[in-house]
N, C-alpha and C. Protein backbone atom coordinates (compact mmCIF):
# COMPACT_ATOMS: atom_id res chain seq x y z
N UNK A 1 22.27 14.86 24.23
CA UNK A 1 22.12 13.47 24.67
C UNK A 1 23.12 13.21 25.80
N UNK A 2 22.85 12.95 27.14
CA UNK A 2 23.34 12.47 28.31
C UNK A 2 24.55 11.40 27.82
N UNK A 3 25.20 10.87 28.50
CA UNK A 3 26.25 9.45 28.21
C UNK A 3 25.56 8.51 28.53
N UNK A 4 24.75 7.78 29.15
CA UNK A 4 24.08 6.72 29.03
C UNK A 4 22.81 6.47 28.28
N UNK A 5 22.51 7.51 27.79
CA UNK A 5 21.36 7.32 26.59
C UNK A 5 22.23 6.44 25.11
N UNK A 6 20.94 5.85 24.91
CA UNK A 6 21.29 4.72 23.86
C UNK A 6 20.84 5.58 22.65
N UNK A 7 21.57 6.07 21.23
CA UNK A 7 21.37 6.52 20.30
C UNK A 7 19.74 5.84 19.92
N UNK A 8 20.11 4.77 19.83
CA UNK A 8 18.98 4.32 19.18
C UNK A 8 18.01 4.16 19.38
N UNK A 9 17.84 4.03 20.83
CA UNK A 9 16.28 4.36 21.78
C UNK A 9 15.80 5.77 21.28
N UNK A 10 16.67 6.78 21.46
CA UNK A 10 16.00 7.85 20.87
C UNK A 10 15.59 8.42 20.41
N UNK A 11 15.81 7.92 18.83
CA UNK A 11 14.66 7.69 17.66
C UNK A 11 14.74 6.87 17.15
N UNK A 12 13.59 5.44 17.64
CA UNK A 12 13.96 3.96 17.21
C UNK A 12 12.93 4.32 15.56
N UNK A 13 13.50 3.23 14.74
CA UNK A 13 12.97 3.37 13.68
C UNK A 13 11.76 2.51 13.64
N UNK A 14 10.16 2.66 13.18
CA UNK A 14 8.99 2.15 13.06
C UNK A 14 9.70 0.47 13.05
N UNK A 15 9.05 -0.87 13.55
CA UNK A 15 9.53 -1.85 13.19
C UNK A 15 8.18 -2.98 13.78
N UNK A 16 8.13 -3.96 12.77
CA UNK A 16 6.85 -4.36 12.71
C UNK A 16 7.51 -5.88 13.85
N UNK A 17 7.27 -6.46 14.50
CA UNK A 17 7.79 -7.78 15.35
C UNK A 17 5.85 -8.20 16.06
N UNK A 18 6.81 -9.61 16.19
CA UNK A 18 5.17 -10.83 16.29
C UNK A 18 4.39 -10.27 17.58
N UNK A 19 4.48 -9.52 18.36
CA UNK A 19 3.60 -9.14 19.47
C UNK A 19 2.74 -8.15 18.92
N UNK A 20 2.80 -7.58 17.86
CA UNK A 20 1.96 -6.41 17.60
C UNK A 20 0.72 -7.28 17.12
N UNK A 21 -0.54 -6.50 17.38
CA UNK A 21 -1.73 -7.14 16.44
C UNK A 21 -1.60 -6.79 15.33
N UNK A 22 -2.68 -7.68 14.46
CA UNK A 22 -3.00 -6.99 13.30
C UNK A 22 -3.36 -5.54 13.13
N UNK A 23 -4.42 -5.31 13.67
CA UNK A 23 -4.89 -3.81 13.55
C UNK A 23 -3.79 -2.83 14.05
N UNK A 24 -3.04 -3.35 14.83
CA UNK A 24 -2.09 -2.11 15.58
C UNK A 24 -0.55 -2.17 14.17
N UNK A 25 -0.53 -3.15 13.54
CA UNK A 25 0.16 -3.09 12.29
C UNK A 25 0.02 -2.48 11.51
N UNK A 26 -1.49 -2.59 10.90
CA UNK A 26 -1.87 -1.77 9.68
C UNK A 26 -2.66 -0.59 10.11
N UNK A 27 -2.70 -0.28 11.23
CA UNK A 27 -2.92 1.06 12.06
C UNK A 27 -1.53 1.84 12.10
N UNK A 28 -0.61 0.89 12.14
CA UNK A 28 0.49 2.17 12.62
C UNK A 28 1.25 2.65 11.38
N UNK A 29 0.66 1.72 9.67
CA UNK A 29 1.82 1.77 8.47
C UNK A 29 0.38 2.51 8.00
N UNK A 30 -0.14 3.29 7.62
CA UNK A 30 -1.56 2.93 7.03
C UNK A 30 -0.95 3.42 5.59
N UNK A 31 0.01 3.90 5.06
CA UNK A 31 0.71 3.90 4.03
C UNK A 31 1.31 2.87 3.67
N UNK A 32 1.29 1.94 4.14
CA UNK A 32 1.82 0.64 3.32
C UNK A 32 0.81 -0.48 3.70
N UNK A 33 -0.39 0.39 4.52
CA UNK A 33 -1.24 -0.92 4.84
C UNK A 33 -1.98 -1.82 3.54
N UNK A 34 -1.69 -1.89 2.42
CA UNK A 34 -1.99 -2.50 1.29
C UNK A 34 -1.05 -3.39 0.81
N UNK A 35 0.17 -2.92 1.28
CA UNK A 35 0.84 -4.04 0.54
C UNK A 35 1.15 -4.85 1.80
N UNK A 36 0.83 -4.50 3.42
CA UNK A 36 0.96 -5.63 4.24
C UNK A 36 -0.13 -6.33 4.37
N UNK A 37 -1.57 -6.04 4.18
CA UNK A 37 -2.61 -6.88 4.25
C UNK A 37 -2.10 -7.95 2.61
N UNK A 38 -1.27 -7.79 1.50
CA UNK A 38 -1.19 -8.52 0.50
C UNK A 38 -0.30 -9.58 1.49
N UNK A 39 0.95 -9.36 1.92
CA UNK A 39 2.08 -10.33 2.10
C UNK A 39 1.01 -10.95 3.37
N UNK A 40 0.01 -10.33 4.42
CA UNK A 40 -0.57 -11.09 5.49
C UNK A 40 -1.14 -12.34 4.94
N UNK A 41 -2.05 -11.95 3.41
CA UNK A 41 -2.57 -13.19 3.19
C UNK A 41 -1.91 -14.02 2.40
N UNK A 42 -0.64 -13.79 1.57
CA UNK A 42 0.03 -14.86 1.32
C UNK A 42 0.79 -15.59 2.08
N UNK A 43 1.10 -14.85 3.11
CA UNK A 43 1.18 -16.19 4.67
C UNK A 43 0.44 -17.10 5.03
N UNK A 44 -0.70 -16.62 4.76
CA UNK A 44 -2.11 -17.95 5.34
C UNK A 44 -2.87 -17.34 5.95
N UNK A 45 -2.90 -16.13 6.52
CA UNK A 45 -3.68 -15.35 7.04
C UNK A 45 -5.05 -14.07 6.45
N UNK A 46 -6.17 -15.57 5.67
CA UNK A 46 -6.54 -14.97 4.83
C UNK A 46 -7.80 -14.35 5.21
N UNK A 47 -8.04 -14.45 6.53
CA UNK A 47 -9.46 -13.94 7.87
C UNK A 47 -8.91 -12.36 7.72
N UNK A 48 -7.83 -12.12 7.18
CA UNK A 48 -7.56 -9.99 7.56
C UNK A 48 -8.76 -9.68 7.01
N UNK A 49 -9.81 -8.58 7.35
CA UNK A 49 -10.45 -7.81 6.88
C UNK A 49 -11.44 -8.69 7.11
N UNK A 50 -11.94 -9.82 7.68
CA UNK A 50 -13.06 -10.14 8.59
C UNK A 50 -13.64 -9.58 9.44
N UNK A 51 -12.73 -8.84 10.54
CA UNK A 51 -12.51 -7.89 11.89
C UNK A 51 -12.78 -8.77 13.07
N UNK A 52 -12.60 -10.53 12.32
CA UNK A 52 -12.65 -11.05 13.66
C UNK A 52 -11.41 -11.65 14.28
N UNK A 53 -10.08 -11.41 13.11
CA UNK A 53 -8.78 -11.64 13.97
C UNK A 53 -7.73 -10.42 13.53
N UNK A 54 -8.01 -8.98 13.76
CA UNK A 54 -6.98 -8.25 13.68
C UNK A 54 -7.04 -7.74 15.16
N UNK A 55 -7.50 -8.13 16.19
CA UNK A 55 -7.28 -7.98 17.32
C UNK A 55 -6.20 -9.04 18.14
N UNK A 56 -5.75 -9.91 17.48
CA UNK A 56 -4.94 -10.80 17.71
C UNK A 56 -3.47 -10.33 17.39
N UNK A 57 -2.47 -10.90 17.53
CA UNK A 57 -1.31 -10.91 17.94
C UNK A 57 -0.91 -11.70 16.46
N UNK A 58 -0.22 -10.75 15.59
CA UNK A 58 0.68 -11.62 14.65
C UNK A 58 1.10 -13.45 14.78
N UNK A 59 1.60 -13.34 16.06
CA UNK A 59 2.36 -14.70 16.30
C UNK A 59 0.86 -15.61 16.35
N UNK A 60 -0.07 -14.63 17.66
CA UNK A 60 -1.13 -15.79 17.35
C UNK A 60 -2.06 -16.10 16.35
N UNK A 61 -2.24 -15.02 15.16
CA UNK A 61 -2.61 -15.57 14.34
C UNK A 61 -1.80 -16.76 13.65
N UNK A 62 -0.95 -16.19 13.48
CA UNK A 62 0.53 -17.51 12.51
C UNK A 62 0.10 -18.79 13.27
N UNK A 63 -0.06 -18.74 14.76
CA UNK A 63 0.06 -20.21 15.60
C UNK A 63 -1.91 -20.86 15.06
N UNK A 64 -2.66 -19.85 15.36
CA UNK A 64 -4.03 -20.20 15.09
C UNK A 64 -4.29 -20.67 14.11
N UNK A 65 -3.80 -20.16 12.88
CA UNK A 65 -3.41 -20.88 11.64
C UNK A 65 -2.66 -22.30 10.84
N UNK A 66 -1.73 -22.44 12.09
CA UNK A 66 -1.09 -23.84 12.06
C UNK A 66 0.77 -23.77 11.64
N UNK A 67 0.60 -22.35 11.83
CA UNK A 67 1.66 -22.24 10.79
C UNK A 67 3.31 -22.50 11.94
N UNK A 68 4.13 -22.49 10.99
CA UNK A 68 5.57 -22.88 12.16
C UNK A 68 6.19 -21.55 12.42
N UNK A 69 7.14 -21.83 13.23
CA UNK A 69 7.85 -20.51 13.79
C UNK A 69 8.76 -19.83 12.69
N UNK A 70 8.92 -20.88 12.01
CA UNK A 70 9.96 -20.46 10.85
C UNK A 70 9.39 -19.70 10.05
N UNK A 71 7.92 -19.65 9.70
CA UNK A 71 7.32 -19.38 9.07
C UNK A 71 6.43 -17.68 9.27
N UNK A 72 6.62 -17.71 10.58
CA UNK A 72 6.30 -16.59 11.75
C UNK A 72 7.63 -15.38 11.32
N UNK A 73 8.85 -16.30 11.38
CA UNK A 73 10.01 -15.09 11.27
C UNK A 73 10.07 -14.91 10.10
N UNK A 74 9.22 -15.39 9.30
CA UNK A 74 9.72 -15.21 7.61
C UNK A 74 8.92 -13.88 7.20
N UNK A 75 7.17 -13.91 8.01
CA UNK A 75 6.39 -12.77 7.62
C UNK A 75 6.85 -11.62 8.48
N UNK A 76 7.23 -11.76 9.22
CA UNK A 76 8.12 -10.76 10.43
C UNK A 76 9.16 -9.86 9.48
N UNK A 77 9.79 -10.50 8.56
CA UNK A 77 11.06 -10.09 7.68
C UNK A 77 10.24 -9.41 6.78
N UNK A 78 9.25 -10.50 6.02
CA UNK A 78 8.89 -9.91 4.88
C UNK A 78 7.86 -8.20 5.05
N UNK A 79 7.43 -8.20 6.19
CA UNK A 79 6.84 -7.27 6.58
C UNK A 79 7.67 -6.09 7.18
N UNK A 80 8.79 -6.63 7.66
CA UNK A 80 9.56 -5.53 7.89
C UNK A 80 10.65 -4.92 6.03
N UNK A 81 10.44 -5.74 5.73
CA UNK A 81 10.68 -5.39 4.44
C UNK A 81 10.00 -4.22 3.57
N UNK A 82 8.76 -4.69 3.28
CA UNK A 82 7.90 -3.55 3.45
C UNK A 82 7.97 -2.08 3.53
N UNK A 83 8.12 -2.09 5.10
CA UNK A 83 8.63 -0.28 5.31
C UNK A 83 9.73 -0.36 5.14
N UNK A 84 10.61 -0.84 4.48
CA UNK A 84 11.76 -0.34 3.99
C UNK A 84 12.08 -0.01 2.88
N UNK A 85 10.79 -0.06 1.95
CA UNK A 85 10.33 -0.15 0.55
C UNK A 85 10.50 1.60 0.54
N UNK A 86 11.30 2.02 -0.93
CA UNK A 86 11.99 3.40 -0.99
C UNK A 86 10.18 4.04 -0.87
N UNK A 87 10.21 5.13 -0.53
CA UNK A 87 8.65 6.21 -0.69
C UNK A 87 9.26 6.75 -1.90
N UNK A 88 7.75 7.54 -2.42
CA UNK A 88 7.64 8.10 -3.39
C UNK A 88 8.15 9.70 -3.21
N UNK A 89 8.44 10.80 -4.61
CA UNK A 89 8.83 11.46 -4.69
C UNK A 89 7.59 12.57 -4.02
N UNK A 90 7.19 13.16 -2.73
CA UNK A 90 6.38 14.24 -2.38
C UNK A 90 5.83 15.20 -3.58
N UNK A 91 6.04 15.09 -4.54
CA UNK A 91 5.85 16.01 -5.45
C UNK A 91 5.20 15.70 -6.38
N UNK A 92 5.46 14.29 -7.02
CA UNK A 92 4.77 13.79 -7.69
C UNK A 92 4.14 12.34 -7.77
N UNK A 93 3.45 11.69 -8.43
CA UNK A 93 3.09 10.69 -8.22
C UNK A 93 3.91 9.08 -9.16
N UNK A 94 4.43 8.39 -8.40
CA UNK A 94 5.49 7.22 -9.33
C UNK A 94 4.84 5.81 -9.31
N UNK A 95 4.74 5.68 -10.63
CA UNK A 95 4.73 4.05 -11.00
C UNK A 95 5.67 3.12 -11.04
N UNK A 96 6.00 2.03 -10.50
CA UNK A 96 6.87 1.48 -10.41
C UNK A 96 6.80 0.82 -11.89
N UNK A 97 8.12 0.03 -12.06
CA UNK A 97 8.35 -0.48 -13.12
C UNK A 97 7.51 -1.82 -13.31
N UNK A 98 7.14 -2.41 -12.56
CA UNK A 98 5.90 -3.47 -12.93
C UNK A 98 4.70 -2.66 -12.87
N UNK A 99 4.25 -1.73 -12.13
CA UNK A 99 3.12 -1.27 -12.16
C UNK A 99 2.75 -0.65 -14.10
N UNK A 100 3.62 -0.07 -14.64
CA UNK A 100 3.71 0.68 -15.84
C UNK A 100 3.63 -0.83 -17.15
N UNK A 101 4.68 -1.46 -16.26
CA UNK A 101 4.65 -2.83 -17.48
C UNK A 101 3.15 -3.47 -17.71
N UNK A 102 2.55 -3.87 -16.51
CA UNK A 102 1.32 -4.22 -16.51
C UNK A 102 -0.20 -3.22 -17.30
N UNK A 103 0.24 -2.00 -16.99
CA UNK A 103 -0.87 -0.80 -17.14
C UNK A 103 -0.53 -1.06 -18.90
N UNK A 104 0.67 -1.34 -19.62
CA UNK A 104 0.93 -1.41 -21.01
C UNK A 104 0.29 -2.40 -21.55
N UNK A 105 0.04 -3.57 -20.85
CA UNK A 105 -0.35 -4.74 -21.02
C UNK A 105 -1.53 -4.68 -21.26
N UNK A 106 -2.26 -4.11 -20.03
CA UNK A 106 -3.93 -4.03 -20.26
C UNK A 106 -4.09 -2.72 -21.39
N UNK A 107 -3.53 -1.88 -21.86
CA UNK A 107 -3.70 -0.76 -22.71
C UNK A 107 -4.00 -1.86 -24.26
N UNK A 108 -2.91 -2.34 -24.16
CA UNK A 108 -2.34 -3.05 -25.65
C UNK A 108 -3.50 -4.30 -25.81
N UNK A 109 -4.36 -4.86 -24.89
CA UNK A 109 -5.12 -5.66 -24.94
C UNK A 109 -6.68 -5.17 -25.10
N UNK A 110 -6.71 -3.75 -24.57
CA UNK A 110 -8.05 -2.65 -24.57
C UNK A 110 -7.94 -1.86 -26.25
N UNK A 111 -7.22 -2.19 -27.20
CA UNK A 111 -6.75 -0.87 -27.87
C UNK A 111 -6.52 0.55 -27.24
N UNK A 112 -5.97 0.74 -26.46
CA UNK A 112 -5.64 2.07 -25.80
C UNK A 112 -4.26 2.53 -25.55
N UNK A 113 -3.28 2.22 -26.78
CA UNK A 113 -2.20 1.84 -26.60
C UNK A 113 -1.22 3.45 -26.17
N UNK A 114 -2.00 4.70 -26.61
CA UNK A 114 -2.01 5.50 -26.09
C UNK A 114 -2.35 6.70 -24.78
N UNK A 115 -3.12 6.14 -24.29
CA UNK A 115 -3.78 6.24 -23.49
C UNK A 115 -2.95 6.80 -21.81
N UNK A 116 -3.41 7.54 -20.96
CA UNK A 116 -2.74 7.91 -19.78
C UNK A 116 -3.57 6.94 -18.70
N UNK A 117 -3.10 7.30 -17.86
CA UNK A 117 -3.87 6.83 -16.44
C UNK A 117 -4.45 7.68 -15.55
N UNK A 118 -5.58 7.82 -15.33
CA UNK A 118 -6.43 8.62 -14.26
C UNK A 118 -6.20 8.19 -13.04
N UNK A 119 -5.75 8.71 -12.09
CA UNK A 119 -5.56 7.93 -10.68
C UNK A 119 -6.74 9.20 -9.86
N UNK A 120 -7.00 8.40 -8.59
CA UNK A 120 -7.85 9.29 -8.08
C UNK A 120 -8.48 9.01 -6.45
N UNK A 121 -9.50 9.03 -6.02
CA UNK A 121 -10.31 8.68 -4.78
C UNK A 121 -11.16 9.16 -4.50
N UNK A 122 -12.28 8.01 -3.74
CA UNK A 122 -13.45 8.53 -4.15
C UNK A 122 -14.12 7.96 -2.79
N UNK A 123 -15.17 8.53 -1.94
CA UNK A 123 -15.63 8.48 -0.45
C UNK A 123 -16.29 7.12 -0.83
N UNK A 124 -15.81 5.93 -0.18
CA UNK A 124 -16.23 4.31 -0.04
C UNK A 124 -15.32 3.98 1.28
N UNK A 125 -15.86 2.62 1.53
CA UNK A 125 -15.35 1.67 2.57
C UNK A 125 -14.95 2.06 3.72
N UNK A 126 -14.83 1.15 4.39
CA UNK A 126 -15.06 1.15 6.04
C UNK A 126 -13.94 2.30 6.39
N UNK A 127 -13.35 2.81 6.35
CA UNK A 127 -12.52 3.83 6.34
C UNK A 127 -12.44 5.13 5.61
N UNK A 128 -13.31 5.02 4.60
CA UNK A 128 -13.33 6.35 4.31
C UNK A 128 -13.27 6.83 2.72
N UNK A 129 -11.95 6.22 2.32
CA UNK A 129 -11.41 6.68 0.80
C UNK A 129 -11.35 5.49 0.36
N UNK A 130 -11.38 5.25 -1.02
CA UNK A 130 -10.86 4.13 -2.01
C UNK A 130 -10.20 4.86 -3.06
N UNK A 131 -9.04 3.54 -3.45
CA UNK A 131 -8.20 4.59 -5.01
C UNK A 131 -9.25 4.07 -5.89
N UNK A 132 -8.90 5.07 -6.80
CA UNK A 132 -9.66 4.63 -8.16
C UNK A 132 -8.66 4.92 -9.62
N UNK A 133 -8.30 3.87 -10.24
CA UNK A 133 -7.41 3.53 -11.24
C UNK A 133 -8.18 3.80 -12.52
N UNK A 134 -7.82 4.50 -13.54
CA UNK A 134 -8.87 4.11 -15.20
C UNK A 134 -7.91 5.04 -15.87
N UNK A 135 -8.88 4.57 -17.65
CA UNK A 135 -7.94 4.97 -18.78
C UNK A 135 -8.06 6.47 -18.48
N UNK A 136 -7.12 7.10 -19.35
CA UNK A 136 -7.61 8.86 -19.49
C UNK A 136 -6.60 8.80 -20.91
N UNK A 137 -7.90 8.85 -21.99
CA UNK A 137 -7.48 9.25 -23.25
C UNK A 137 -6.50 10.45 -23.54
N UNK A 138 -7.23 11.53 -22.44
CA UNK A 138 -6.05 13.07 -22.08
C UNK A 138 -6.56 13.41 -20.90
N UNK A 139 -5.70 14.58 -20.88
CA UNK A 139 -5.99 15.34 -19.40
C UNK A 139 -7.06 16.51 -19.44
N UNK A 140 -7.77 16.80 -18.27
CA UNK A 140 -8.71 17.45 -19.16
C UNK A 140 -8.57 19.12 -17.75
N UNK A 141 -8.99 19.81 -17.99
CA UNK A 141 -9.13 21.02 -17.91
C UNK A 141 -8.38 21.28 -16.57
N UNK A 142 -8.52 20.79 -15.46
CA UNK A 142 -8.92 21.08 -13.86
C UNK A 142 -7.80 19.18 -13.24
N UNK A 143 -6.93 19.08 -14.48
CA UNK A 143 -6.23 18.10 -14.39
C UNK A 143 -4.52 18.94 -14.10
N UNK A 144 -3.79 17.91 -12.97
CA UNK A 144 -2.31 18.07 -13.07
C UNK A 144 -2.04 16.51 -13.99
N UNK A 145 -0.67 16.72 -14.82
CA UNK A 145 -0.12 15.83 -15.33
C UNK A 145 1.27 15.44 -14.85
N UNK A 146 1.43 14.31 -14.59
CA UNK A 146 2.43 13.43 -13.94
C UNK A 146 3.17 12.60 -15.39
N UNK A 147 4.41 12.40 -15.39
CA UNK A 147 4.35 11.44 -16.13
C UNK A 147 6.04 10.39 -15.24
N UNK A 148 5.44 8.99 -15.55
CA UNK A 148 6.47 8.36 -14.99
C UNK A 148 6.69 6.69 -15.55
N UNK A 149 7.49 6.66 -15.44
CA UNK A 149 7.72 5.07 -16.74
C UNK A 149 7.48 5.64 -18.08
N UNK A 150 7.28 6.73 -18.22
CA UNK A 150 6.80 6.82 -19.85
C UNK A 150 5.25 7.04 -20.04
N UNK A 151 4.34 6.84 -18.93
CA UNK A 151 3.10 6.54 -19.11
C UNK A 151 2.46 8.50 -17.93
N UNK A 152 1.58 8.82 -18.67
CA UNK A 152 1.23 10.33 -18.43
C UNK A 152 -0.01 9.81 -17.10
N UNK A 153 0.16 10.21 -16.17
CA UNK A 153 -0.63 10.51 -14.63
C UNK A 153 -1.64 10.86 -14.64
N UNK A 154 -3.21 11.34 -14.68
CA UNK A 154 -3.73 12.63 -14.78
C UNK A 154 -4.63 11.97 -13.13
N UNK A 155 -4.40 13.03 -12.50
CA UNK A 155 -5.10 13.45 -11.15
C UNK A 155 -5.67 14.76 -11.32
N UNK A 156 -6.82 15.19 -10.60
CA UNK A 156 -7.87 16.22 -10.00
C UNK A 156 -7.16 17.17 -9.71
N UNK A 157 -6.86 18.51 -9.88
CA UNK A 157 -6.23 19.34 -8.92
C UNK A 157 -6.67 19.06 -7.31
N UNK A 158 -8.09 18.98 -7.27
CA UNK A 158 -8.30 19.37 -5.69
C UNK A 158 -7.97 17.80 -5.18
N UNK A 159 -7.57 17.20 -5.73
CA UNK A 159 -6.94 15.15 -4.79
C UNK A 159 -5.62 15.74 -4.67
N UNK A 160 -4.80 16.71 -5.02
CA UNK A 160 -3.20 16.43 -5.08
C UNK A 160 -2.69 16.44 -3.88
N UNK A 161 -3.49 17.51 -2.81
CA UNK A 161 -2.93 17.17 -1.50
C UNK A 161 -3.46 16.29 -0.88
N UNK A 162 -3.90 15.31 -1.56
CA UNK A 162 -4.39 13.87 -0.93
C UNK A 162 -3.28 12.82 -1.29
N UNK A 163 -3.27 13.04 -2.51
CA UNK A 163 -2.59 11.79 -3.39
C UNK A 163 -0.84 12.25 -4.04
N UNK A 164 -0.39 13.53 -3.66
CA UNK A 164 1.08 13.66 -3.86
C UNK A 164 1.65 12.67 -3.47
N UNK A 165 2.47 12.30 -4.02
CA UNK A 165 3.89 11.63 -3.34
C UNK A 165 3.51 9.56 -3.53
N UNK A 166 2.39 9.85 -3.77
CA UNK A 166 1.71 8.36 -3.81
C UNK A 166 2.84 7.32 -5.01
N UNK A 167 2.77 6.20 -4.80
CA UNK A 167 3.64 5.04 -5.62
C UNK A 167 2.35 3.85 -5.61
N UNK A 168 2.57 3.76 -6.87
CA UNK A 168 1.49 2.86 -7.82
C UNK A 168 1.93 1.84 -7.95
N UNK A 169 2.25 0.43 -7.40
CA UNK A 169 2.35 -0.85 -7.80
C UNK A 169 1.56 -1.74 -8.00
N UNK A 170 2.44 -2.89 -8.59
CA UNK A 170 1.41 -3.77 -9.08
C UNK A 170 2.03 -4.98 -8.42
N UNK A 171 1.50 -6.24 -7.88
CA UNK A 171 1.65 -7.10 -7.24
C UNK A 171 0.56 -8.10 -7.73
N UNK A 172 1.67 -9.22 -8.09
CA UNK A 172 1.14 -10.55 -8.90
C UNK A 172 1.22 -11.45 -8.17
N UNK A 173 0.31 -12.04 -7.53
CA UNK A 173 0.32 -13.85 -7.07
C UNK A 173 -1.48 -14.25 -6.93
N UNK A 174 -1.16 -15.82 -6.22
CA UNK A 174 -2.41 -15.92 -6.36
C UNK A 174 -3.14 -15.17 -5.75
N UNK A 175 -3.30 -14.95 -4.60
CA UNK A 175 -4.40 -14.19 -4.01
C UNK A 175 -4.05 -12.74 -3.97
N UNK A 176 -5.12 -11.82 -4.06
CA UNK A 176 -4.47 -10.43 -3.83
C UNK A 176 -3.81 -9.37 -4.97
N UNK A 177 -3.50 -10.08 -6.15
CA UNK A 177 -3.54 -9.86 -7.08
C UNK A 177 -3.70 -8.05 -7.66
N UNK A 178 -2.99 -7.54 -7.85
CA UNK A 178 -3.39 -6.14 -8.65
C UNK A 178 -2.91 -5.14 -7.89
N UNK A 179 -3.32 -3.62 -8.47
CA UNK A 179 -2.41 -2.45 -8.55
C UNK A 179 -2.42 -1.94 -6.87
N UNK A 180 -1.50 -1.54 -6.13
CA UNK A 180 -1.31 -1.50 -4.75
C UNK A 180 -0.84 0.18 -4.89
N UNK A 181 -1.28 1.09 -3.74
CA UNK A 181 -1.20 2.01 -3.80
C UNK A 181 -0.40 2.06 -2.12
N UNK A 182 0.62 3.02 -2.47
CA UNK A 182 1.24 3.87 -1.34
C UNK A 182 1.05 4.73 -1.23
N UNK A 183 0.45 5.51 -0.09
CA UNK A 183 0.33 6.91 0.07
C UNK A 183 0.49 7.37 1.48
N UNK A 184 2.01 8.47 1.22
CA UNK A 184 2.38 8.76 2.46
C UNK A 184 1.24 9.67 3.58
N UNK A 185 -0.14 10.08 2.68
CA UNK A 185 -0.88 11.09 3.36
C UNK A 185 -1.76 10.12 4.29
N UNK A 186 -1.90 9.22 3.78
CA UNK A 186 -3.01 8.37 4.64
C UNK A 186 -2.76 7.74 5.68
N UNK A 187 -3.98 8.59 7.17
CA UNK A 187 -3.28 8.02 8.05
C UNK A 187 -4.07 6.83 8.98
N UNK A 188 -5.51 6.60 8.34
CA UNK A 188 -5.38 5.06 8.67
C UNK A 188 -6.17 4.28 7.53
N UNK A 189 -6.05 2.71 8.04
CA UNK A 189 -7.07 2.10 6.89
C UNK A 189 -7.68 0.76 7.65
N UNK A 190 -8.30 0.28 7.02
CA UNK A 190 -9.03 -0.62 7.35
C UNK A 190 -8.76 -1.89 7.61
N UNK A 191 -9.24 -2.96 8.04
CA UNK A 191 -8.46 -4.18 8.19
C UNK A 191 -7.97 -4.84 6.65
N UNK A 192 -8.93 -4.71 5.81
CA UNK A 192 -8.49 -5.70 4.71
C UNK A 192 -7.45 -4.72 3.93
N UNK A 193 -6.99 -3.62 4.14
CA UNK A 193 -6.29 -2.78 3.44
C UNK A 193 -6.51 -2.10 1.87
N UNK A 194 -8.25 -2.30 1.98
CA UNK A 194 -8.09 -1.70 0.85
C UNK A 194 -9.55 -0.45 1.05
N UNK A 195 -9.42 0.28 2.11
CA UNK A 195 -10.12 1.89 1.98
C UNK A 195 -8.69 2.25 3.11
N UNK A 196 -9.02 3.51 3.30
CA UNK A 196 -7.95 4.30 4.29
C UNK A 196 -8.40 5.63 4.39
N UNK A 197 -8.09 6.36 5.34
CA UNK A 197 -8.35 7.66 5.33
C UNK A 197 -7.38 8.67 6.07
N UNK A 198 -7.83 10.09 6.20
CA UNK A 198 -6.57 11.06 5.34
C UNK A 198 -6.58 12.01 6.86
């Protein structure tokens, strides 16, 4: 590095700010593009995945919307928050601690109080892949087993180099509601953030 090079120009870290569009947002995270299309629409920005305003400009959606500036730097934060959210272990697949609390919840309300979780993906939506979440009484032949919170994983052998390293959350409010998937393999997704592809 020369003496007038700026450390930090030289490998600036990913950072989400109000000039980017939508699509060029959840184009450039497509691993966290699920949990930013969640925080987009609890801003007010509930047109994502229309495809008639992710060509717009963060700020101008926030302004098209009605919304204040204060309100502009708040999703700016909360979105840069986001990618700062720890990744998952490359090796295996992690449930977060609400994701596991919740999955207990619906077990204990299904009688399935034993029960694992099948995680998976399957060729849908405008992009390509969708996750697919369900019970798995056990693991069965042509299965790897994960276990994390206490609660046993079972994935496909042939998904693992799809779905390694993936983090399973769960995210509660009104809109948007339910289990949010991270996956560092996926490299884009769709406007509403919920297909992506690999």
């Amino acid at each position: 590095m020369t003496q007038n090079q700026n450390p930090e120009k030289v490998n600036p870290m990913p950072k989400i700010h109000r000039h980017m569009t939508i699509d060029e947002i959840l184009g450039s995270f497509p691993s966290k593009a699920q949990k930013i299309a969640h925080e987009l629409t609890r801003a007010g920005l509930h047109c994502v995945g229309c495809q008639a305003s992710t060509w717009e400009t963060l700020e101008a959606g926030m302004m098209g919307h009605g919304m204040s500036e204060a309100s502009i730097e708040e999703l700016v934060r909360r979105l840069n928050k986001v990618l700062e959210e720890e990744e998952g272990d490359a090796k295996t697949i992690t449930l977060t601690e609400r994701a596991a609390e919740k999955y207990r919840e619906i077990l204990e309300s299904e009688g399935k109080a034993n029960y694992g979780l099948r995680f998976g993906d399957k060729p849908a939506g405008c992009s390509g892949f969708e996750y697919t979440l369900d019970y798995s009484e056990k693991a069965e032949a042509d299965d790897l087993v994960f276990v994390s919170q206490g609660i046993e994983i079972h994935i496909r052998k042939g998904a693992a180099g799809r779905l390694l390293g993936s983090v399973i959350d769960y995210i509660d409010a009104l809109q948007g509601s339910g289990f949010k998937i991270s996956n560092p393999h996926a490299k884009s997704s769709c406007g509403c953030g919920t297909s992506h592809g690999y």
